[in-house]
N, C-alpha and C. Protein backbone atom coordinates (compact mmCIF):
# COMPACT_ATOMS: atom_id res chain seq x y z
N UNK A 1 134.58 2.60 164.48
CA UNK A 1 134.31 2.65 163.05
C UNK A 1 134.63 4.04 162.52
N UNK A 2 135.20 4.07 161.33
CA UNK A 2 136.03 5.49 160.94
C UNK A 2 134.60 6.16 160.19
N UNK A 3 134.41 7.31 160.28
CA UNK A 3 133.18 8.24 159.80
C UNK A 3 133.33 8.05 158.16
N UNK A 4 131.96 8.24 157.52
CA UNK A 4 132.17 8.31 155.85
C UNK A 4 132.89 9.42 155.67
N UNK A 5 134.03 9.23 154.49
CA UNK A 5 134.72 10.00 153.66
C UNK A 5 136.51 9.87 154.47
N UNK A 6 136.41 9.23 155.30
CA UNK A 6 137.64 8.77 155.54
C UNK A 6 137.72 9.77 157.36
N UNK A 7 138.47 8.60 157.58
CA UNK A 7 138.36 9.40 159.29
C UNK A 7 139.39 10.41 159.67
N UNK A 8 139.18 11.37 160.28
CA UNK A 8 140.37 12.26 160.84
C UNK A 8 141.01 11.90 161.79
N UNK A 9 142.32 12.02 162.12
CA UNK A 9 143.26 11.70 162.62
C UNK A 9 143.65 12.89 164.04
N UNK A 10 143.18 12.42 165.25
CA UNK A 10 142.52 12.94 166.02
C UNK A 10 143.79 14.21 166.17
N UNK A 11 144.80 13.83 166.14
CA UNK A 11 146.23 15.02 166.93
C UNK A 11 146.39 16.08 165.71
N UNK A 12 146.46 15.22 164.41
CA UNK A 12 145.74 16.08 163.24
C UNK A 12 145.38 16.95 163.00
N UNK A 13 143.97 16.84 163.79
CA UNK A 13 142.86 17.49 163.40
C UNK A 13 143.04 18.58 164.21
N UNK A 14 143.37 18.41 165.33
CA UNK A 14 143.37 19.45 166.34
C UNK A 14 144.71 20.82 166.14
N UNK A 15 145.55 19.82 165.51
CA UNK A 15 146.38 21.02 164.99
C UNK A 15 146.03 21.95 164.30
N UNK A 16 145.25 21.49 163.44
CA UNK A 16 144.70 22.21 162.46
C UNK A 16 143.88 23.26 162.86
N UNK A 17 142.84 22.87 163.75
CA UNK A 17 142.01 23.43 164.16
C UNK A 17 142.53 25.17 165.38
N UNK A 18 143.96 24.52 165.78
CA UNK A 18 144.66 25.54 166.10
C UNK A 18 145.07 26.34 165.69
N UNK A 19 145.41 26.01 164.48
CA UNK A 19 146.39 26.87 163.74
C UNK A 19 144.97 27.83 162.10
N UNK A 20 144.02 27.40 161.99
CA UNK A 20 143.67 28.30 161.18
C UNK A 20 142.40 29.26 161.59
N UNK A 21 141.68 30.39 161.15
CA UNK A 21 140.58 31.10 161.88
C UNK A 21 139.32 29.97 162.10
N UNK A 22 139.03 30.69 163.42
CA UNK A 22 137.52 29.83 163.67
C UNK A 22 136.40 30.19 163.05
N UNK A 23 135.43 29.47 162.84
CA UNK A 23 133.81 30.04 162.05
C UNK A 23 133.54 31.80 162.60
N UNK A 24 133.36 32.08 163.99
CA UNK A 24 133.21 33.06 164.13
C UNK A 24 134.20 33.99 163.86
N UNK A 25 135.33 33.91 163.77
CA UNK A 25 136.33 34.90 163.07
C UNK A 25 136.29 35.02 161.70
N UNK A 26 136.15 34.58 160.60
CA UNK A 26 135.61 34.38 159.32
C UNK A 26 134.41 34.93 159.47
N UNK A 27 133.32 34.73 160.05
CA UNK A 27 132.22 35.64 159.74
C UNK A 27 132.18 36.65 159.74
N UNK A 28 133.00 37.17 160.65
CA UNK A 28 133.18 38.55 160.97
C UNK A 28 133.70 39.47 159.95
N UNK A 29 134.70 38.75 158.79
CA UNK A 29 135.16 39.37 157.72
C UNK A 29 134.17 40.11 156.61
N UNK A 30 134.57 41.47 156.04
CA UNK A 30 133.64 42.01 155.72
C UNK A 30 133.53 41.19 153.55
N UNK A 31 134.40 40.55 153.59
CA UNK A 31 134.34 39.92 152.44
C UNK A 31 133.99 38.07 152.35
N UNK A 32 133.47 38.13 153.42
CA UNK A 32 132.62 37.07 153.65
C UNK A 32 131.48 37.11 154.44
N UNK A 33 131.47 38.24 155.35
CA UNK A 33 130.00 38.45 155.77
C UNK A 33 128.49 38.68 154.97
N UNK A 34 129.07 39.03 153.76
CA UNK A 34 127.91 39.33 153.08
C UNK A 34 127.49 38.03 152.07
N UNK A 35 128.05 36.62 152.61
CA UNK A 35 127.42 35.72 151.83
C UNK A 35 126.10 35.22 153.16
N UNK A 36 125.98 36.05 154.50
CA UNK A 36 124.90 35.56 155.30
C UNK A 36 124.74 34.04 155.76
N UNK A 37 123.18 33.52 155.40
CA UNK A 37 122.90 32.40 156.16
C UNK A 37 123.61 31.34 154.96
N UNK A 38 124.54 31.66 154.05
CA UNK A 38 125.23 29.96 153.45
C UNK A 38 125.81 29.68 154.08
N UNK A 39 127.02 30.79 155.10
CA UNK A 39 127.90 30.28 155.98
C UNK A 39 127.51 29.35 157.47
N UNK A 40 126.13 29.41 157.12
CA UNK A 40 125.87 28.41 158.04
C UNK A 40 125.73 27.33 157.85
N UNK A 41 126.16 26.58 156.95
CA UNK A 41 125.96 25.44 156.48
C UNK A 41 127.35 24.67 156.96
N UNK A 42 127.28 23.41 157.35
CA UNK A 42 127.89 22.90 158.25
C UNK A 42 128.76 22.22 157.61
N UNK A 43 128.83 21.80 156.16
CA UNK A 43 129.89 21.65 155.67
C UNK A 43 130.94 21.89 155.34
N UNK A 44 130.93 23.84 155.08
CA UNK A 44 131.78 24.70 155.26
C UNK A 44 133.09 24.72 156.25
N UNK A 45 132.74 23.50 157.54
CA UNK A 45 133.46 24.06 158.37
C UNK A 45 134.03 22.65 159.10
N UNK A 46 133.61 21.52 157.94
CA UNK A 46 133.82 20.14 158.64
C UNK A 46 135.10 19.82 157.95
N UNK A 47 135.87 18.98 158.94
CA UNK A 47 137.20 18.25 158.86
C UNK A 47 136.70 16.94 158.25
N UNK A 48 136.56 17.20 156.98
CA UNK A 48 136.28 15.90 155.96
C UNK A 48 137.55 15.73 155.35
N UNK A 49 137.66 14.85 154.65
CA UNK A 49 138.94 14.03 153.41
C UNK A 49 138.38 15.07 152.09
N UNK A 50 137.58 15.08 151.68
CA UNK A 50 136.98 16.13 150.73
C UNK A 50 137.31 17.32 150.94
N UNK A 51 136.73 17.77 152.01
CA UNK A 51 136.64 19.48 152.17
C UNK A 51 138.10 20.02 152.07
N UNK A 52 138.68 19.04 153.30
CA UNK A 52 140.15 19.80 153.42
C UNK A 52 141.00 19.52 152.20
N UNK A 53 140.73 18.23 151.46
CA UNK A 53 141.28 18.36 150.33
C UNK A 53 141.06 19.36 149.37
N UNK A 54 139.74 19.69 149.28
CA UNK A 54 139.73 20.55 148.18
C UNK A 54 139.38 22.15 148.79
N UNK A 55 139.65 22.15 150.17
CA UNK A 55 139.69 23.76 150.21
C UNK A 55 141.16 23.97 150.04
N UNK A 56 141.96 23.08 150.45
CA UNK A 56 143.37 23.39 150.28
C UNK A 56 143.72 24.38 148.49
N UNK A 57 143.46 22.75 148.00
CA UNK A 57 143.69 22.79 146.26
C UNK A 57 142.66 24.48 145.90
N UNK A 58 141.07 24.71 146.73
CA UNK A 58 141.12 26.01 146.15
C UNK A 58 142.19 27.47 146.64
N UNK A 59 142.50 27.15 147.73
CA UNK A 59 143.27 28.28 148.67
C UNK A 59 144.71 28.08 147.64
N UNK A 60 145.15 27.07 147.27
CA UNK A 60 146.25 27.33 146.43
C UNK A 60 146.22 28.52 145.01
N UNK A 61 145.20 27.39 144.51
CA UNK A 61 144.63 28.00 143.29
C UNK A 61 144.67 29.49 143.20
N UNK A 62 143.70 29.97 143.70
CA UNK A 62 143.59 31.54 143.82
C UNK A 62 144.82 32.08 144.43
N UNK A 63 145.87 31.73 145.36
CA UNK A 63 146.79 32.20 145.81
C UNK A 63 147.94 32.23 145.11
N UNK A 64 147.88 31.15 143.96
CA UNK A 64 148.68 31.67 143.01
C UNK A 64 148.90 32.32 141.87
N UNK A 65 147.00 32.38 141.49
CA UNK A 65 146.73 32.59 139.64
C UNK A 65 146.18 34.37 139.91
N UNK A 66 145.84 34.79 141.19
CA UNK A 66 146.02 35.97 141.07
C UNK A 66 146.17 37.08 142.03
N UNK A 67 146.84 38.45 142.14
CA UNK A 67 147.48 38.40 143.09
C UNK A 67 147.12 39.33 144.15
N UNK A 68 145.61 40.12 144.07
CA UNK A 68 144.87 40.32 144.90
C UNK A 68 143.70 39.78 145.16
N UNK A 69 142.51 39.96 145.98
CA UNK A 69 141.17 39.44 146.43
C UNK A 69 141.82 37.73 146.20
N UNK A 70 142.88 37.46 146.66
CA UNK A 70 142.76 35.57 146.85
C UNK A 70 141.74 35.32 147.10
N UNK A 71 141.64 35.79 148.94
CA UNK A 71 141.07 35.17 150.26
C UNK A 71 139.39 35.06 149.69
N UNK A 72 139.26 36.40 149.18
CA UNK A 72 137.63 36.45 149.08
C UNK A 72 137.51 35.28 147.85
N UNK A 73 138.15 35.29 146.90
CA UNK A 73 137.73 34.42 145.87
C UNK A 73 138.22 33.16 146.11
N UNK A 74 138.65 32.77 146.94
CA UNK A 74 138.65 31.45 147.05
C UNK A 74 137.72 30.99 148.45
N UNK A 75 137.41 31.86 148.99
CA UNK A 75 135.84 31.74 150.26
C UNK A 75 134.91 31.52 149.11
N UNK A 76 134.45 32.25 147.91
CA UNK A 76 133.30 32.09 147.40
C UNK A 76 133.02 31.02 146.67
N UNK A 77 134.66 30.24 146.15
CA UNK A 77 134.31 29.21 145.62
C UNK A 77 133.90 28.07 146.40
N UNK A 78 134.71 28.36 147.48
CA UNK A 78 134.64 26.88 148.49
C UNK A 78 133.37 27.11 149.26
N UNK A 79 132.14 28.22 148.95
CA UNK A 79 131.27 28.01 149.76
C UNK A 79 130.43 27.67 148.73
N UNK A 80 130.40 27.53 147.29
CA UNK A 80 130.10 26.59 146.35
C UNK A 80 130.07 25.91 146.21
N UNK A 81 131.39 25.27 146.62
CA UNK A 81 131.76 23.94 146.31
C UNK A 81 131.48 22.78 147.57
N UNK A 82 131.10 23.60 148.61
CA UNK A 82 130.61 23.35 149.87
C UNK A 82 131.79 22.50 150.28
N UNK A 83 133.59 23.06 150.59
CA UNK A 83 135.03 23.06 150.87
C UNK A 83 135.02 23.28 152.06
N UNK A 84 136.02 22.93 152.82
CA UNK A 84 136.23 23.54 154.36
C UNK A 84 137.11 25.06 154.16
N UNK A 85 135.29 25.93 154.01
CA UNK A 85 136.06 27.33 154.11
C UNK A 85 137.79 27.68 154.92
N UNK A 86 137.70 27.66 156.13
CA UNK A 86 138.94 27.93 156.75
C UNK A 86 140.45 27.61 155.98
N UNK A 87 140.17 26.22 155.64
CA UNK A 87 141.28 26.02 154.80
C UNK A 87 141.46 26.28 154.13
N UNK A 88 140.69 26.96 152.70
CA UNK A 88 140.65 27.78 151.36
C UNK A 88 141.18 29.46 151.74
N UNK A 89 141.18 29.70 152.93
CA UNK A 89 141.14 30.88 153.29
C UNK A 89 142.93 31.23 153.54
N UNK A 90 143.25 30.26 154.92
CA UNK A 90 144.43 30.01 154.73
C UNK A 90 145.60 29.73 153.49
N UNK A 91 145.33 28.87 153.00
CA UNK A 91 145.91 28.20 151.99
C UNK A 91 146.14 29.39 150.54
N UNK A 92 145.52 30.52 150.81
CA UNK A 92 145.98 31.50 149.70
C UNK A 92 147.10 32.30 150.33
N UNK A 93 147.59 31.93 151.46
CA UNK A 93 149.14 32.25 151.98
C UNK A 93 150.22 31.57 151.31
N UNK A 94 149.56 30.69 150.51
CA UNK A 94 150.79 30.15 149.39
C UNK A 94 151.91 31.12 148.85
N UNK A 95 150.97 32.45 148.42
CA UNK A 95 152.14 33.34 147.74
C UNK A 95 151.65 34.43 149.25
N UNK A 96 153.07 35.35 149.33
CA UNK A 96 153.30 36.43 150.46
C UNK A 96 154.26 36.92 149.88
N UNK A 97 154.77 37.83 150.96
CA UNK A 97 155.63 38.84 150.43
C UNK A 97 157.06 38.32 150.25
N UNK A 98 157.02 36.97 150.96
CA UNK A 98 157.96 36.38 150.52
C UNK A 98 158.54 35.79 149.24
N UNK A 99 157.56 34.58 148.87
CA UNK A 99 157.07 34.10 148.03
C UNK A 99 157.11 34.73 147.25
N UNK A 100 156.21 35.89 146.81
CA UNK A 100 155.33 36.57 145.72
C UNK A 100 156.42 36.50 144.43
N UNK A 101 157.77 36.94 144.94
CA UNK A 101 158.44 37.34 143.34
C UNK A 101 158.84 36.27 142.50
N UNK A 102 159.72 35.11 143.64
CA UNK A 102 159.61 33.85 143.04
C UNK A 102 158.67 32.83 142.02
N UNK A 103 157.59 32.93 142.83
CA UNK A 103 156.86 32.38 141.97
C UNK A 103 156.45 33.19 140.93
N UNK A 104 156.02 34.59 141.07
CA UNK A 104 155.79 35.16 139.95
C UNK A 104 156.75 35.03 138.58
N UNK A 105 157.77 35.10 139.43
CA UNK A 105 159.60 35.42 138.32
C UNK A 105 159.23 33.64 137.47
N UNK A 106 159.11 32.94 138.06
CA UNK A 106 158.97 30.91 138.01
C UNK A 106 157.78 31.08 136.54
N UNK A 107 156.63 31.77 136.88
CA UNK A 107 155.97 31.38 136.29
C UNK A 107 156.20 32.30 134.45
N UNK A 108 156.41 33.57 135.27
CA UNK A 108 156.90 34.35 133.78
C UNK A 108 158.07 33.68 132.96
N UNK A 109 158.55 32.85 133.38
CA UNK A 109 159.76 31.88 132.60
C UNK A 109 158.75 30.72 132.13
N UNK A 110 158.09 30.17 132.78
CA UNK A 110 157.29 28.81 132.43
C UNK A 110 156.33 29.28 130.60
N UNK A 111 155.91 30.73 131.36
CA UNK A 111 154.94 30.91 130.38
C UNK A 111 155.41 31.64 128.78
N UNK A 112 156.96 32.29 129.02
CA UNK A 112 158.31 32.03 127.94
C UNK A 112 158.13 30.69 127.57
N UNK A 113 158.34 30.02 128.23
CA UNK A 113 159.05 28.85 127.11
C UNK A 113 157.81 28.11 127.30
N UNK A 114 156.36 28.00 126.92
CA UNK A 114 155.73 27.44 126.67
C UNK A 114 154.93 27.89 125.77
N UNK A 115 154.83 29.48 124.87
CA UNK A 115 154.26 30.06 124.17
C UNK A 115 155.48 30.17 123.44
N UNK A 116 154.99 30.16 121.98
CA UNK A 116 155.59 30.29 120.43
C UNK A 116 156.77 31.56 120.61
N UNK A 117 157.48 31.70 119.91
CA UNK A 117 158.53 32.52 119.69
C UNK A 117 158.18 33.94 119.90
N UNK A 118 156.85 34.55 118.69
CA UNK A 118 156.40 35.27 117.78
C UNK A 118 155.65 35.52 119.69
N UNK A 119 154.79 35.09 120.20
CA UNK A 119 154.29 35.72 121.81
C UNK A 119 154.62 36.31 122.30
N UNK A 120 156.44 35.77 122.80
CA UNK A 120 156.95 36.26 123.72
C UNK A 120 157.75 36.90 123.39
N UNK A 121 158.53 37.37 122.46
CA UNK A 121 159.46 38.78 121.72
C UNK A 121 158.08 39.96 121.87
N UNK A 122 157.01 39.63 122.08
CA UNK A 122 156.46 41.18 122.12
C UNK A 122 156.70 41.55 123.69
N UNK A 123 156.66 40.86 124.35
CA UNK A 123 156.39 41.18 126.09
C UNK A 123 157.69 41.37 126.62
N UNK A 124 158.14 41.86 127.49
CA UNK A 124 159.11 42.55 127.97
C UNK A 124 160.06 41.68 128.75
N UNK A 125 161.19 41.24 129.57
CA UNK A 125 161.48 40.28 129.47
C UNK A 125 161.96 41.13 131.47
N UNK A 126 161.42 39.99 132.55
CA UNK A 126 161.81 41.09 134.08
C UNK A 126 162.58 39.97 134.92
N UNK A 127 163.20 40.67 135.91
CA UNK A 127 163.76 39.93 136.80
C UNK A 127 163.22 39.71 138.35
N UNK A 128 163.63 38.70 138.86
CA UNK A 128 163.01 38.34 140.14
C UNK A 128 162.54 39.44 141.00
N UNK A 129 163.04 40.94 140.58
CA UNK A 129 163.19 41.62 141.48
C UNK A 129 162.88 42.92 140.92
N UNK A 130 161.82 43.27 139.83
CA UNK A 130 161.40 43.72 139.53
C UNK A 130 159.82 43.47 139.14
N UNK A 131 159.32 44.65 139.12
CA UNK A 131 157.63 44.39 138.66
C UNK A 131 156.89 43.93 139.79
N UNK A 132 157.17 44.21 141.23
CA UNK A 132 156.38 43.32 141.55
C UNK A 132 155.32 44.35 141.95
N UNK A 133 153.83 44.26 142.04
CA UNK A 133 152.72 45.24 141.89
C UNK A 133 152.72 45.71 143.00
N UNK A 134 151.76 47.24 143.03
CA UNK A 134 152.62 47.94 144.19
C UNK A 134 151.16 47.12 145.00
N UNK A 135 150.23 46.96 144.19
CA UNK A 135 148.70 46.34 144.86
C UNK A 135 149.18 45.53 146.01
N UNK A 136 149.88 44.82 145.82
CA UNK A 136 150.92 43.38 146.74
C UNK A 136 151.62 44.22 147.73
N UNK A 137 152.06 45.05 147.81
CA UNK A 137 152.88 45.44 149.11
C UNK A 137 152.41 47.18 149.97
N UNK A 138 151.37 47.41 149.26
CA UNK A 138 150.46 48.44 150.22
C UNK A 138 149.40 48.26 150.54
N UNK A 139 149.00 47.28 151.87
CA UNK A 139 147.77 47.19 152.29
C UNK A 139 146.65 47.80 152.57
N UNK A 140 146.84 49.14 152.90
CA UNK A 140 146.07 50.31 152.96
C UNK A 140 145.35 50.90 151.91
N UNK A 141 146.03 50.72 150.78
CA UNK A 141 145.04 51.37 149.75
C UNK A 141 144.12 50.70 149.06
N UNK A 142 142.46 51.26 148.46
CA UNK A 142 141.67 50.47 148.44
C UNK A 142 141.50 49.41 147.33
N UNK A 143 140.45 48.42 147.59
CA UNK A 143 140.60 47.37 146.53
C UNK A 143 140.56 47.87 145.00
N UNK A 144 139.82 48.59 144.89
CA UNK A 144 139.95 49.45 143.32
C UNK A 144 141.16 49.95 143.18
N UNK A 145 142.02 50.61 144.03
CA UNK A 145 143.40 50.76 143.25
C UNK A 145 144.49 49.56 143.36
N UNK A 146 144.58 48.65 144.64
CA UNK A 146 144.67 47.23 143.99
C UNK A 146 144.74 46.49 143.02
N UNK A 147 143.59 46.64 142.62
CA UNK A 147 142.85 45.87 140.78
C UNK A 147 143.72 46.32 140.46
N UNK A 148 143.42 47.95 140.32
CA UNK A 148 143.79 48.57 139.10
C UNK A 148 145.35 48.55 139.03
N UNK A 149 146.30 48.42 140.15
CA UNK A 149 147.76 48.30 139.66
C UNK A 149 147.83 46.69 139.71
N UNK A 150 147.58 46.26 140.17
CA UNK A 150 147.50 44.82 139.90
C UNK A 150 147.43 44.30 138.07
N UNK A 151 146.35 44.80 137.90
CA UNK A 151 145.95 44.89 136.28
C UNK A 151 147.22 45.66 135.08
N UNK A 152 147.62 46.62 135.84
CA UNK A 152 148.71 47.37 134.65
C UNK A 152 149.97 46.35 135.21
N UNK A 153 150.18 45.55 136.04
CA UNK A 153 151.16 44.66 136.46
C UNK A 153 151.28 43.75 135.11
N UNK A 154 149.98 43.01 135.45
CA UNK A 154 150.12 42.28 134.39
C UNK A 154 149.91 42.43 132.81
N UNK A 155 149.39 43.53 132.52
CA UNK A 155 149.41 44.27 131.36
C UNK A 155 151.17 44.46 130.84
N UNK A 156 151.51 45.01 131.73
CA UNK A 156 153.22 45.22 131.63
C UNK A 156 153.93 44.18 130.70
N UNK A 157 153.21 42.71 131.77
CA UNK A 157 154.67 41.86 131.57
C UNK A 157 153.75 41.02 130.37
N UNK A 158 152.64 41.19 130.29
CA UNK A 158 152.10 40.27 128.85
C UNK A 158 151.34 38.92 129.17
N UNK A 159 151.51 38.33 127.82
CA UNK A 159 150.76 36.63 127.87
C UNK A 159 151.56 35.64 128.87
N UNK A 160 153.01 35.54 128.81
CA UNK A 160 153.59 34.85 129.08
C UNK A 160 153.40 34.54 130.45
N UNK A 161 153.54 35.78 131.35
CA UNK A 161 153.03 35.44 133.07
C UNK A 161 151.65 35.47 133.07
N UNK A 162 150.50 35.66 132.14
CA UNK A 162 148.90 34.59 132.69
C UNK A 162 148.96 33.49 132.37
N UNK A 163 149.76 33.24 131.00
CA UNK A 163 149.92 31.73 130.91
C UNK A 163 150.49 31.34 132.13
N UNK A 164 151.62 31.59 132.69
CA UNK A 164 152.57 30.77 133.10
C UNK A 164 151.85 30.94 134.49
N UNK A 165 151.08 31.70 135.22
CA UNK A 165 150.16 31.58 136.13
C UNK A 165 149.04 30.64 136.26
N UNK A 166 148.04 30.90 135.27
CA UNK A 166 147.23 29.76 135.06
C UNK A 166 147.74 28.19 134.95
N UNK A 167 148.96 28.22 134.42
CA UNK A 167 149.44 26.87 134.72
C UNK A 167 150.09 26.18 135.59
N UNK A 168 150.45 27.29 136.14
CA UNK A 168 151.20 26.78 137.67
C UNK A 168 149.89 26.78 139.22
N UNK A 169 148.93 27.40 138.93
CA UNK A 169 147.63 27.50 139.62
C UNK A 169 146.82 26.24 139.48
N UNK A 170 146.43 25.83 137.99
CA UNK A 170 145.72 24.28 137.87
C UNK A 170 146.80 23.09 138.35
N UNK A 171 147.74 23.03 138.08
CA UNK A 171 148.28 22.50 138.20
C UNK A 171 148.94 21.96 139.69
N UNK A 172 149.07 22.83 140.27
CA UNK A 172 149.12 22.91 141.87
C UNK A 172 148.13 22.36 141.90
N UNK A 173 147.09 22.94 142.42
CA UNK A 173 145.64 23.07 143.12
C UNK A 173 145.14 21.87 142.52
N UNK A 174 145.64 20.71 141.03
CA UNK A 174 145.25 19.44 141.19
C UNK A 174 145.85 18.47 141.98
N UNK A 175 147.39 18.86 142.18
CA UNK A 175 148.39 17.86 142.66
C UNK A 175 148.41 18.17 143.89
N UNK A 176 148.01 19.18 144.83
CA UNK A 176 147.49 19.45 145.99
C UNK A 176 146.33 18.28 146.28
N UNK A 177 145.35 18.74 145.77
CA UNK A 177 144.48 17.90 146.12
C UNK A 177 144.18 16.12 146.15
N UNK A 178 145.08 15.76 144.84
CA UNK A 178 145.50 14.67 144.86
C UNK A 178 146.22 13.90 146.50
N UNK A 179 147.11 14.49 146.59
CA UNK A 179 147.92 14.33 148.03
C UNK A 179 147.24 14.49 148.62
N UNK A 180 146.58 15.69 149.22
CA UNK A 180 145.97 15.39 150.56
C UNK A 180 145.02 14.42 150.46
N UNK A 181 144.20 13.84 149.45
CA UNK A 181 143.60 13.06 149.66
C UNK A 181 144.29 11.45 149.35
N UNK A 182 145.12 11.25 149.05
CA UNK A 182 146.08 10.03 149.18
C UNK A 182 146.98 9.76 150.47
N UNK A 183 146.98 10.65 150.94
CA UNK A 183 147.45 10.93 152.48
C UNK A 183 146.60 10.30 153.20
N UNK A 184 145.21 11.14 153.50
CA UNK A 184 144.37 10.99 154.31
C UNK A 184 143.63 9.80 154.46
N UNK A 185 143.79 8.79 152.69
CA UNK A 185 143.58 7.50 152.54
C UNK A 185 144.08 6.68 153.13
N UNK A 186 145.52 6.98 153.07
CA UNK A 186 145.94 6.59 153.28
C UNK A 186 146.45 6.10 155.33
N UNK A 187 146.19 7.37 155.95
CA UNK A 187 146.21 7.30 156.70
C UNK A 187 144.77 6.22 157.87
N UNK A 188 143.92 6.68 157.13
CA UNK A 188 143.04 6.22 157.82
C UNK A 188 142.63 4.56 157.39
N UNK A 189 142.92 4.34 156.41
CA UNK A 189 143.26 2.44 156.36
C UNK A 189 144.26 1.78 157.42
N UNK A 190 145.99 2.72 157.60
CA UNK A 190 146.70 2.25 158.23
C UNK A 190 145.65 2.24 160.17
N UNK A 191 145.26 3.15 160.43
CA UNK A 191 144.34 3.38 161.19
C UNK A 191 143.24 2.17 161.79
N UNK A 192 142.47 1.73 160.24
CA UNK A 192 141.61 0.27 160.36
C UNK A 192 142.83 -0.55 160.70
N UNK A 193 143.67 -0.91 160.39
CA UNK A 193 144.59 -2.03 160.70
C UNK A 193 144.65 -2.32 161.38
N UNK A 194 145.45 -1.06 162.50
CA UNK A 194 145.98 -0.90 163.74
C UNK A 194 144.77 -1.37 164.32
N UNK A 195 144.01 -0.99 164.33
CA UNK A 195 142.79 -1.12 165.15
C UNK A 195 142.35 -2.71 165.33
N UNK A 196 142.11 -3.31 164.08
CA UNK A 196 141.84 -4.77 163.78
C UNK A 196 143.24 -5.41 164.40
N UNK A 197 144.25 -5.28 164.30
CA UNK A 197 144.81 -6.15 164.98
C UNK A 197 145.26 -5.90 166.49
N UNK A 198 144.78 -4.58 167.29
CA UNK A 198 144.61 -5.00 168.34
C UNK A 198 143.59 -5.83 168.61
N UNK A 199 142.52 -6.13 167.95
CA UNK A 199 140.93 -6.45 168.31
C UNK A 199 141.44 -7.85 168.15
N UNK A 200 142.23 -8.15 167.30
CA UNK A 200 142.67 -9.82 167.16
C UNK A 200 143.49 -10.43 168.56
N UNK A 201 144.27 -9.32 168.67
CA UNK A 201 145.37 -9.60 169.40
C UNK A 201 144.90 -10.49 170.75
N UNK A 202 144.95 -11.10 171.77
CA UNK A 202 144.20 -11.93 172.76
C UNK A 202 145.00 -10.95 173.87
N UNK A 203 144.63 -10.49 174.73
CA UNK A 203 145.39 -9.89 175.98
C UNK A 203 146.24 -10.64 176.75
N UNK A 204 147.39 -10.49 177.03
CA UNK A 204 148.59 -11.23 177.60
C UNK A 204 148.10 -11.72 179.53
């Protein structure tokens, strides 16, 4: 019988479980250690149809709408939202140093041509390969100067890239979540099937 909220898919699961940090490595982080005894709560850390759906959709979210403290702000939501931390954690690897300009460059065009004329003639107009904050590519220096060039980043380029961020962030992080959980529906019905018709089947 498949567990409530839809069953995990045993080879699945274990991948998963390979590939992202364990509870005790996450605790250890100094931007999640200080949420204490919530992280003990066992939902945080379960391979549900829920959790992983929606720690994904938060790990997107924050990984795209802004472009330092992801990790921590999307741990605090998903230990709110009682999400499978690990995956919210991961999942703000959406944008990297790879990534980062693309989507940034994607969204400062989205958020052009979705704001009025009179918006976007004030804001400055950049290319894929410019602007990108120095917060994003010097790990060493501290989170306050982070913010703070992070902040004149987007001060720079105007309305057009928070719009065009915020909309490419909800927007993900719904259609994320949608899928994985139409997936996982999906998977685990085909699952009952299989199962029921061996149980029918008569042994040869």
């Amino acid at each position: 019988m498949a567990p409530p909220g839809g069953a995990a898919v045993p080879g699945l699961m274990e991948r998963l479980r390979a590939r992202i940090p364990d509870a005790h490595t996450l605790r250890q982080q100094r931007w999640v250690r200080w949420m204490g005894p919530v992280l003990q709560d066992p939902r945080l850390w379960h391979f549900s149809r829920r959790g992983i759906a929606l720690g994904v959709a938060l790990g997107v979210f924050f990984g795209l709408l802004i472009p330092v403290a992801q990790a921590p702000a999307a741990a605090a939501l998903a230990v709110a939202m009682r999400a499978n931390l690990p995956m919210a954690v991961v999942s703000t690897l959406v944008t990297n140093p790879i990534t980062f300009g693309p989507v940034y460059y994607g969204a400062y065009k989205l958020g052009r041509w979705v704001l009025p004329a009179s918006a976007e003639s004030a804001t400055p107009v950049i290319t894929p390969t410019q602007g990108l904050p120095e917060a994003a590519q010097d790990e060493k220096r501290s989170w306050s100067e982070r913010l703070s060039a992070a902040g004149e980043f987007l001060t720079g380029v105007g309305k057009p890239l928070v719009v065009g961020l915020a909309i490419t962030a909800t927007v993900s992080g719904l259609l994320v979540y949608a899928l994985i959980s139409a997936v996982w529906a999906l998977r685990t019905r085909l699952q009952r099937r299989r199962r029921l018709r061996q149980r029918q089947t008569p042994p040869r």
